[in-house]
C-alpha atoms as a PDB file:
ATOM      1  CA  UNK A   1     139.249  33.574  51.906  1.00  0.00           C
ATOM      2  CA  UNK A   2     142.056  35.820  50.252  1.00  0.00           C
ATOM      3  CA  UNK A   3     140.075  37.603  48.234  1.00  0.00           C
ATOM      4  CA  UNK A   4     137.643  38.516  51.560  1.00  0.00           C
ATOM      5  CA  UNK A   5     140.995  39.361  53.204  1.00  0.00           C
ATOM      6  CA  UNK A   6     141.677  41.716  50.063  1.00  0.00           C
ATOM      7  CA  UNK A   7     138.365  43.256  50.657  1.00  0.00           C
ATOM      8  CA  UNK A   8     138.350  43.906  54.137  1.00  0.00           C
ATOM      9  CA  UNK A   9     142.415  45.548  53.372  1.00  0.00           C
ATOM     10  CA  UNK A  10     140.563  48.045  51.098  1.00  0.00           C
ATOM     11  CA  UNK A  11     137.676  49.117  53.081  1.00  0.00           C
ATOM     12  CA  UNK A  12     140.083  49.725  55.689  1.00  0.00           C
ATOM     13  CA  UNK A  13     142.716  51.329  53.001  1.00  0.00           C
ATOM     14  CA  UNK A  14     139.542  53.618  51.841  1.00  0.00           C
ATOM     15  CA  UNK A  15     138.336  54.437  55.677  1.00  0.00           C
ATOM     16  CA  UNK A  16     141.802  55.599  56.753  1.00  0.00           C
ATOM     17  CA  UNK A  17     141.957  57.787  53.530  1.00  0.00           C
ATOM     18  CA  UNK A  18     142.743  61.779  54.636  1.00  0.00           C
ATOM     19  CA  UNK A  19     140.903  64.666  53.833  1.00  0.00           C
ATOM     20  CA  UNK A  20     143.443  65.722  50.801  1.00  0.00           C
ATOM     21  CA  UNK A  21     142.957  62.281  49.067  1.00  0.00           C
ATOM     22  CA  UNK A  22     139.360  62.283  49.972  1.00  0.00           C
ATOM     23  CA  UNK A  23     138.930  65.765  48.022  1.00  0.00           C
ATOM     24  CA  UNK A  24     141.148  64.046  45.107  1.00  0.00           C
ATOM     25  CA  UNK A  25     139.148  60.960  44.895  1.00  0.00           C
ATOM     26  CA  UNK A  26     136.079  63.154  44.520  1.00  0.00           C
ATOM     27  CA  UNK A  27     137.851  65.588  41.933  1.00  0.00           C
ATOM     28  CA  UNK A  28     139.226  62.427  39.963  1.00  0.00           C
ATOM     29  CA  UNK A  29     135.331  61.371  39.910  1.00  0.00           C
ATOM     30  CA  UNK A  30     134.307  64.646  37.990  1.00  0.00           C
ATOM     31  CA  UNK A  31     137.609  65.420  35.813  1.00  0.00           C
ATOM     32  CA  UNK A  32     137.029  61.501  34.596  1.00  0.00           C
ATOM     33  CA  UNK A  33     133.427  62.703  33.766  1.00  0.00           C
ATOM     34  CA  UNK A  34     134.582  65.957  32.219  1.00  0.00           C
ATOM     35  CA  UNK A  35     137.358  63.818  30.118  1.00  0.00           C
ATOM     36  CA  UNK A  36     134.918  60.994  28.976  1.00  0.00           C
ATOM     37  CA  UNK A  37     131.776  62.305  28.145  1.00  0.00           C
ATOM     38  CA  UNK A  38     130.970  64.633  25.184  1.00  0.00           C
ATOM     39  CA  UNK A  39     127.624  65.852  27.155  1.00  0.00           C
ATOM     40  CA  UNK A  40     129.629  66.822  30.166  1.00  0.00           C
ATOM     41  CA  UNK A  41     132.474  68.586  28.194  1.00  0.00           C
ATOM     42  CA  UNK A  42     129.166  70.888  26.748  1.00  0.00           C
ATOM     43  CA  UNK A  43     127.755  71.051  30.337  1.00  0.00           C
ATOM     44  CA  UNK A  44     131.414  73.022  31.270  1.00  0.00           C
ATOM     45  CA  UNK A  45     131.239  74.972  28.427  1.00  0.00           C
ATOM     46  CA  UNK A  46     127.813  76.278  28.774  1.00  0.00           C
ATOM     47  CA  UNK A  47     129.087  76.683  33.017  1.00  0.00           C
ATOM     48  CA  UNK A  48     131.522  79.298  31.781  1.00  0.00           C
ATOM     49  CA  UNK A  49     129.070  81.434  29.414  1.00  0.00           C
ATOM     50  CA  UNK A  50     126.572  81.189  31.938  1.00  0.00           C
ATOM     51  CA  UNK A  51     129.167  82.566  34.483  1.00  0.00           C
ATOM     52  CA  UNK A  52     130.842  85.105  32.545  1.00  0.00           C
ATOM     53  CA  UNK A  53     127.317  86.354  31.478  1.00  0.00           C
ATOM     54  CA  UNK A  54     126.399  87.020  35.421  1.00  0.00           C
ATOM     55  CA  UNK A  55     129.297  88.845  36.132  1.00  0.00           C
ATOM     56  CA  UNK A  56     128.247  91.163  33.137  1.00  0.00           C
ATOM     57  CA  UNK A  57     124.607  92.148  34.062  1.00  0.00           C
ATOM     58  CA  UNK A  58     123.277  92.944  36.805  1.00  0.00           C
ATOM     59  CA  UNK A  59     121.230  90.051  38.354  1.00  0.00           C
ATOM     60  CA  UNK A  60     119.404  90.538  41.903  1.00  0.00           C
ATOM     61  CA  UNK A  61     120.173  87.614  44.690  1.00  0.00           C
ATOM     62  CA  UNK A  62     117.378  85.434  43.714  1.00  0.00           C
ATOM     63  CA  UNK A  63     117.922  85.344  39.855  1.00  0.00           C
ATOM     64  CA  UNK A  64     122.064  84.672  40.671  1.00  0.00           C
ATOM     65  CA  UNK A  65     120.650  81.694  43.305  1.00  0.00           C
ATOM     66  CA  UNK A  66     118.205  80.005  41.118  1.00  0.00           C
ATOM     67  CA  UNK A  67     120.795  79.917  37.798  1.00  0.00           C
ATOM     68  CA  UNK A  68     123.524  78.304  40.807  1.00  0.00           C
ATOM     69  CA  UNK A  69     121.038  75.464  41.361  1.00  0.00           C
ATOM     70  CA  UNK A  70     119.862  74.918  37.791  1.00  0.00           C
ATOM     71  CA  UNK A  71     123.566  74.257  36.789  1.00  0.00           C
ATOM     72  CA  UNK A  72     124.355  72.268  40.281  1.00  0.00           C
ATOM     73  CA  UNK A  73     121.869  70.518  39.121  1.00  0.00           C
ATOM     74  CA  UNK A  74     122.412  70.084  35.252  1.00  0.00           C
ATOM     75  CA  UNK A  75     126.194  68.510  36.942  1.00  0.00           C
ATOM     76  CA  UNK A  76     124.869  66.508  39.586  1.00  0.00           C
ATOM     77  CA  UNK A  77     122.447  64.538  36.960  1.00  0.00           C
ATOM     78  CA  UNK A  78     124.873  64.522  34.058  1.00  0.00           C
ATOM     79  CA  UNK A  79     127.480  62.826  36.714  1.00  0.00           C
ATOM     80  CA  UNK A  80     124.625  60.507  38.368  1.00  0.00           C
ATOM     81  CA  UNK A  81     124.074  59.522  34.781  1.00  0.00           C
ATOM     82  CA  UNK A  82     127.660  58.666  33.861  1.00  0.00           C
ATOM     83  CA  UNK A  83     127.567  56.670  37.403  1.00  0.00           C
ATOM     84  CA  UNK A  84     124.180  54.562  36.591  1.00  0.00           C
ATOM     85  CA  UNK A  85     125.837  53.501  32.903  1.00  0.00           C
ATOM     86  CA  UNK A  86     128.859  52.406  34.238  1.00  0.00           C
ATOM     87  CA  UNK A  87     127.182  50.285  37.092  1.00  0.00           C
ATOM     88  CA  UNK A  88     124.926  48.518  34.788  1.00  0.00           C
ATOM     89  CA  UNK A  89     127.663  48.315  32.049  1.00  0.00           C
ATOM     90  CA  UNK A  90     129.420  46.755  34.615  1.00  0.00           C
ATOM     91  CA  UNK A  91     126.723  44.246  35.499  1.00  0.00           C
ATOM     92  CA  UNK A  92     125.850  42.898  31.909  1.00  0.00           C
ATOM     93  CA  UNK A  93     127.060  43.804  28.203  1.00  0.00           C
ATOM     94  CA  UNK A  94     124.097  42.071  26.787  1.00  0.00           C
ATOM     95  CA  UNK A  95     121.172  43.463  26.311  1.00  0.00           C
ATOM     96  CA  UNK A  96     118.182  43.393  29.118  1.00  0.00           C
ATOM     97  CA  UNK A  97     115.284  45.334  29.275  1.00  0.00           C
ATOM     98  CA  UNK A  98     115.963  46.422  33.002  1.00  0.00           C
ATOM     99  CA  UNK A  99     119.072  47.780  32.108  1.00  0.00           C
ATOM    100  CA  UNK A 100     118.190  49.491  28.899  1.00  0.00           C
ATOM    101  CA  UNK A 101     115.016  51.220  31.524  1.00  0.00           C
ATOM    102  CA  UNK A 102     117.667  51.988  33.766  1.00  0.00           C
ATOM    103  CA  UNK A 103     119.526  53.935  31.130  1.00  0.00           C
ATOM    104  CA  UNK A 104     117.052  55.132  30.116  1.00  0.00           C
ATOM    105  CA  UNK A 105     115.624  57.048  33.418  1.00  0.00           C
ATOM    106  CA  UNK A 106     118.511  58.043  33.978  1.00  0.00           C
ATOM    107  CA  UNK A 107     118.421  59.831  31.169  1.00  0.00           C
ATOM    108  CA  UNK A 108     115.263  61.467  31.645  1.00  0.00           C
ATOM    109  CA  UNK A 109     116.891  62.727  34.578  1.00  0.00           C
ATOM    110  CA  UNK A 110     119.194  64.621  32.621  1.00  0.00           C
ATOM    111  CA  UNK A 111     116.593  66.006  29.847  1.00  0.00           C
ATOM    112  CA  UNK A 112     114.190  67.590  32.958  1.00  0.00           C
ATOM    113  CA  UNK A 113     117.062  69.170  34.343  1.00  0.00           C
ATOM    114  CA  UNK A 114     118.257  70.129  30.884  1.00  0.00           C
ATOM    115  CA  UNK A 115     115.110  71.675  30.541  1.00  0.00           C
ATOM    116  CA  UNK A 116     114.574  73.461  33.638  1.00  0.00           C
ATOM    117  CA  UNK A 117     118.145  74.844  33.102  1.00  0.00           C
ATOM    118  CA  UNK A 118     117.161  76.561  29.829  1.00  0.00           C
ATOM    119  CA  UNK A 119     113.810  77.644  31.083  1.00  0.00           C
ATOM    120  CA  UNK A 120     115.635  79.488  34.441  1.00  0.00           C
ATOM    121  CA  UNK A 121     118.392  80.855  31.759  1.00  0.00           C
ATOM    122  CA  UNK A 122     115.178  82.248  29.583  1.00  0.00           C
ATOM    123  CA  UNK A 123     113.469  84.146  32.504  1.00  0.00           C
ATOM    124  CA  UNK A 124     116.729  85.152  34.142  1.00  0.00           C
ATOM    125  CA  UNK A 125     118.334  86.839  30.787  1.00  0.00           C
ATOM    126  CA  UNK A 126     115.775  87.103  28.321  1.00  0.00           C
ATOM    127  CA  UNK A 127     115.458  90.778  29.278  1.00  0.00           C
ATOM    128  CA  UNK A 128     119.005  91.367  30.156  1.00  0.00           C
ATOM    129  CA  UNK A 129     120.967  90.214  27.431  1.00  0.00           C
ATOM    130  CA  UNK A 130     119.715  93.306  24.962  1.00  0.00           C
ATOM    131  CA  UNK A 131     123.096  94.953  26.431  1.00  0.00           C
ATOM    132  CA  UNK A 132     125.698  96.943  24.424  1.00  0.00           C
ATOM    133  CA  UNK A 133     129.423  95.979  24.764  1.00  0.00           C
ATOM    134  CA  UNK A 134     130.458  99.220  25.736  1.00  0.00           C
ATOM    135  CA  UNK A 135     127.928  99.123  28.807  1.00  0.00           C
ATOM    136  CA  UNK A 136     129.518  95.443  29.747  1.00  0.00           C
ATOM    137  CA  UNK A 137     133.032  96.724  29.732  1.00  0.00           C
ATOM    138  CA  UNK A 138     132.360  99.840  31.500  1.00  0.00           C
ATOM    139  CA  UNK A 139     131.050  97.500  34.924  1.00  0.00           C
ATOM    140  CA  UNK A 140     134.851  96.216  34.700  1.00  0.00           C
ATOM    141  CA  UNK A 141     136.525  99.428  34.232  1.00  0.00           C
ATOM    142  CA  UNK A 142     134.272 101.033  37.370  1.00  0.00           C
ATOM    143  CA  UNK A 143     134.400  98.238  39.398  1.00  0.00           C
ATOM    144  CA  UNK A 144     137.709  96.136  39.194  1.00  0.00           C
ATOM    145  CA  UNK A 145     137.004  93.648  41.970  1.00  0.00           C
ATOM    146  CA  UNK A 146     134.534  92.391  39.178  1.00  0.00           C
ATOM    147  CA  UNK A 147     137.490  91.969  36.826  1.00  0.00           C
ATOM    148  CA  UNK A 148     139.452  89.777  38.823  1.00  0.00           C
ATOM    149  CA  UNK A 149     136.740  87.784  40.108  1.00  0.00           C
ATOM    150  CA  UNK A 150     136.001  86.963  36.202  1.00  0.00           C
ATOM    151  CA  UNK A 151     139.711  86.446  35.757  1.00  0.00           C
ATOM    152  CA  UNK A 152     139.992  83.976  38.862  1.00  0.00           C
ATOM    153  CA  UNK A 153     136.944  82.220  37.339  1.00  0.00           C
ATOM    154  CA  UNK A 154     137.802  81.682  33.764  1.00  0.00           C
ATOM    155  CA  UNK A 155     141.506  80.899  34.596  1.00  0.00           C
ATOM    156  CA  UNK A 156     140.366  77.675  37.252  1.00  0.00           C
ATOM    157  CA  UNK A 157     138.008  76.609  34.590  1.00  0.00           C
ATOM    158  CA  UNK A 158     140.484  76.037  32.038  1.00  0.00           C
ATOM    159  CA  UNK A 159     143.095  74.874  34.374  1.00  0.00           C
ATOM    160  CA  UNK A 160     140.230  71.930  34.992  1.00  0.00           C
ATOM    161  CA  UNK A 161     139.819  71.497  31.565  1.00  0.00           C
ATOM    162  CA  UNK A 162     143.079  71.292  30.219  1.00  0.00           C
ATOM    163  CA  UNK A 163     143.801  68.759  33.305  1.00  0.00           C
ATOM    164  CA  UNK A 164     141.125  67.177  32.376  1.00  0.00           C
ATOM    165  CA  UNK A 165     142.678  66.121  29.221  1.00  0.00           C
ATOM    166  CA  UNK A 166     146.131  64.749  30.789  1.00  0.00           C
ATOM    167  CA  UNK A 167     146.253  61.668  32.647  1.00  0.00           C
ATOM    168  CA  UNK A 168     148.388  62.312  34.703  1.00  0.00           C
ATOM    169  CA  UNK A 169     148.783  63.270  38.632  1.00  0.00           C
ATOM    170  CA  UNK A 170     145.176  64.060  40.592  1.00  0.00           C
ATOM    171  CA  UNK A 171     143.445  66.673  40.353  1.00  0.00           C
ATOM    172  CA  UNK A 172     144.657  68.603  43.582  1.00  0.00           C
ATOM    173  CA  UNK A 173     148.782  67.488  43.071  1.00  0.00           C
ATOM    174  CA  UNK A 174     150.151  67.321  39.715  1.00  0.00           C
ATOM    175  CA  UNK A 175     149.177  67.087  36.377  1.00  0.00           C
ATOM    176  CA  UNK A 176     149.382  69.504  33.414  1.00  0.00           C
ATOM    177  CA  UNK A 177     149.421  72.415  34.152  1.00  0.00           C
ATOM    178  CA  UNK A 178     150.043  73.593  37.063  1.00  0.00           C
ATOM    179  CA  UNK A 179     147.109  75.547  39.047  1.00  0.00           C
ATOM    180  CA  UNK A 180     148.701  76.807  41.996  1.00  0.00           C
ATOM    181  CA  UNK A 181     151.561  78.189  39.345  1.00  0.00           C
ATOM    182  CA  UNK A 182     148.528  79.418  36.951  1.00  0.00           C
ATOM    183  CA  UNK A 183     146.844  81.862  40.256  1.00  0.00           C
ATOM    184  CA  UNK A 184     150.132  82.571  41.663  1.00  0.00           C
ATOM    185  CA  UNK A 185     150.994  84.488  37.933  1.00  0.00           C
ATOM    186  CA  UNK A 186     147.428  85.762  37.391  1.00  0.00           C
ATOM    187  CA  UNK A 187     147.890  87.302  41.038  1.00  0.00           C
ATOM    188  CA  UNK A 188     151.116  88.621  40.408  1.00  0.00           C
ATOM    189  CA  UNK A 189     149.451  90.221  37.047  1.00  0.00           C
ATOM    190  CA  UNK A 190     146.901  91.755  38.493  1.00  0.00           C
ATOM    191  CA  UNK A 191     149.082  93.263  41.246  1.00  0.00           C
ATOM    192  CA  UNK A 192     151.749  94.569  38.624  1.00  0.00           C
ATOM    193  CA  UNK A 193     148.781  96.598  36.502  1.00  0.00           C
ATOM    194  CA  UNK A 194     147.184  97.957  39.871  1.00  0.00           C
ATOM    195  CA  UNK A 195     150.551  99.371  40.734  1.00  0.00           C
ATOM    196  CA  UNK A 196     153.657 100.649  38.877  1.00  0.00           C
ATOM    197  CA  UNK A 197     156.134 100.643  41.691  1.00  0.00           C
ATOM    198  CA  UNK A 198     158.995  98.658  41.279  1.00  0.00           C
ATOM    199  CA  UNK A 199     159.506  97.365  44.673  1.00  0.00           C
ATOM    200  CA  UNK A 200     155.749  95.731  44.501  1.00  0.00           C
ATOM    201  CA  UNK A 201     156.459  94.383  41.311  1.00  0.00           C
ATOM    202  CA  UNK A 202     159.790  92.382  42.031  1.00  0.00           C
ATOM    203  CA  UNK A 203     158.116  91.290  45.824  1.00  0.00           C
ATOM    204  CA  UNK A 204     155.262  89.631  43.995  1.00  0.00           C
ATOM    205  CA  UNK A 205     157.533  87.911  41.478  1.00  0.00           C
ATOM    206  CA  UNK A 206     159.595  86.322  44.056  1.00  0.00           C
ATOM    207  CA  UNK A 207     156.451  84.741  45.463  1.00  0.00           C
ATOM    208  CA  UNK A 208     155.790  83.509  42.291  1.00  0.00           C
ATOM    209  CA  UNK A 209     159.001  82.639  42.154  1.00  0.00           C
ATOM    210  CA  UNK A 210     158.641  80.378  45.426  1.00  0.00           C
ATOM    211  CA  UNK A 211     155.208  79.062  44.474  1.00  0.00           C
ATOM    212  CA  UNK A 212     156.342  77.422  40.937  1.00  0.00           C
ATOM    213  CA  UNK A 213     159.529  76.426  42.847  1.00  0.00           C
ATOM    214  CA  UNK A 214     158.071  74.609  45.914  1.00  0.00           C
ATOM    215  CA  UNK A 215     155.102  72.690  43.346  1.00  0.00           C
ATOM    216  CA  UNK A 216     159.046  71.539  41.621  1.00  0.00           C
ATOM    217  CA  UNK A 217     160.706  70.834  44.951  1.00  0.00           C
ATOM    218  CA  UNK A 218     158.284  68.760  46.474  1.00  0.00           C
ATOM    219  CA  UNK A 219     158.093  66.561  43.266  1.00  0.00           C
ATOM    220  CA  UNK A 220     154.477  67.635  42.574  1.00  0.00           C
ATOM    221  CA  UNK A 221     155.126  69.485  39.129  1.00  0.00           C
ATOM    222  CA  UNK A 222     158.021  69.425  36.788  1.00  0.00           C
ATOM    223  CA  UNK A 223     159.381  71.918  35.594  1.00  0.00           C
ATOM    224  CA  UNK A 224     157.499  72.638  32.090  1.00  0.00           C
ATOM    225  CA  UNK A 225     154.231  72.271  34.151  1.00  0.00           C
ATOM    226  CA  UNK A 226     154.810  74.660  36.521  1.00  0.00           C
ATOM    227  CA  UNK A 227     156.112  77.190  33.105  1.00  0.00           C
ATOM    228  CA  UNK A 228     153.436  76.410  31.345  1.00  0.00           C
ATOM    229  CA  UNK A 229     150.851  77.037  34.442  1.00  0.00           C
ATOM    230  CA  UNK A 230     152.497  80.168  35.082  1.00  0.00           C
ATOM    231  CA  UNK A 231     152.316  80.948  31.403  1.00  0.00           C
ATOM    232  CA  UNK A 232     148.637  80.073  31.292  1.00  0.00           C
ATOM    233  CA  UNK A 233     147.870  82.124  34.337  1.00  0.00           C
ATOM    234  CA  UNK A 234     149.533  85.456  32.620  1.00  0.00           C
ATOM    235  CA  UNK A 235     148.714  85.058  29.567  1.00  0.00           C
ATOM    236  CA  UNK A 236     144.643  85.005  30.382  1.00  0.00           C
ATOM    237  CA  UNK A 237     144.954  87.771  32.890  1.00  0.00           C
ATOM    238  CA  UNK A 238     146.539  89.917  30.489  1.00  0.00           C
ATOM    239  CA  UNK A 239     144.113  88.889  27.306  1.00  0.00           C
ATOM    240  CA  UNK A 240     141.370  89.725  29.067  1.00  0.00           C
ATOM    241  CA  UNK A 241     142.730  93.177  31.365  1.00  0.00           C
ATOM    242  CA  UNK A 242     143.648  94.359  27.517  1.00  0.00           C
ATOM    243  CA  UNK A 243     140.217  93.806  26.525  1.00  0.00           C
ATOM    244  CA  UNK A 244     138.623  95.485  29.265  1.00  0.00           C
ATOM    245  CA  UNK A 245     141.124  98.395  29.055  1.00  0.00           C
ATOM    246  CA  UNK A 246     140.520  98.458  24.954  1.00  0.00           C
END
């Protein structure tokens, strides 16, 4: 009787759950995934080339579309994967041929997806990657929206994985390092080489400023999180600005 009483207490716990903690229960779900499995930790790395490699050629609306669903996809499976293991792991620890098939199509899952995620990569850039360096750099220099889109993108990927790799907080309040404090310095980055006026330069600081110390106020980040984001954010903008700018 307790233990139904217990039940019925979560289920109404999880129901009355807002739409913050519903987003961190979700992101908890895939930065576990990231963290845990080697396959997955490939998956993101292959996400970022794949991304970074789009923003440097030119790819028409149906090419872009079709690589966004083959690596939806490639996640989705790889997640659904982790999520079938752990349900039959948590069933049995012995060995039982309905649990080993389970496994095992599951798995499948994940190698036809795997495949059809090379074979889209093949047709999409196996004529566009013959590019030289000096032609990729020039789309940045001539078109600088380009530029911080790529910067946006690769510094929220490694703010996921290096949270990924600190238990600690959720993914959307707290934890190592700080992301807000991470885009509020690549902003302020960006902003400072668009513009050498001195006014601009100290306005956007002091927003930093009040970013990093509102994550420490409100008990979200300490303070070496917050540094650290903010060092993390500046220190990738201005990496890869220099290279483009080489």
């Amino acid at each position: 009787m307790a233990t139904q009483e217990r039940c019925d207490a979560m289920k109404k716990n999880w129901k009355e759950k807002g739409v913050t903690e519903s987003f961190n229960v979700a992101f908890e779900g895939l930065f576990d995934t990231i963290r845990t499995e080697r396959h997955m930790k490939f998956h993101c790395f292959c996400t970022i080339i794949v991304l970074i490699l789009s923003l440097f050629l030119d790819l028409a609306k149906a090419e872009a579309l079709a690589l966004i669903i083959s690596v939806t996809l490639m996640w989705v499976t790889e997640m659904f994967n982790t999520a079938i293991e752990s349900c039959v792991d948590l069933v049995t620890e012995e060995y039982h041929p309905l649990a080993k098939r389970a496994k095992d199509i599951a798995a499948g899952a994940v190698l036809v997806t795997s495949m059809n995620a090379l074979l889209v990569g093949y047709i999409v850039f196996e004529k566009k990657i013959p590019i030289y360096l000096k032609d990729v750099l020039k789309v940045f220099k001539d078109s600088f929206q380009h530029t911080t889109v790529l910067v946006f993108v690769v510094v929220i990927m490694l703010v996921i994985i290096i949270k990924s790799f600190f238990d600690k907080g959720t993914p959307l309040r707290g934890g190592m390092p700080s992301g807000h404090s991470a885009l509020a310095s690549s902003i302020f980055t960006i902003i400072t080489y668009l513009t050498h006026n001195p006014k601009i330069f100290f306005l956007t600081l002091i927003l930093v400023v009040l970013v990093m110390h509102s994550r420490i106020e409100g008990k979200i980040h300490t303070l070496f999180e917050t540094v650290m984001g903010g060092l993390l954010g500046w220190g990738i903008t201005y990496l890869i600005l220099s290279i483009i700018n080489m």
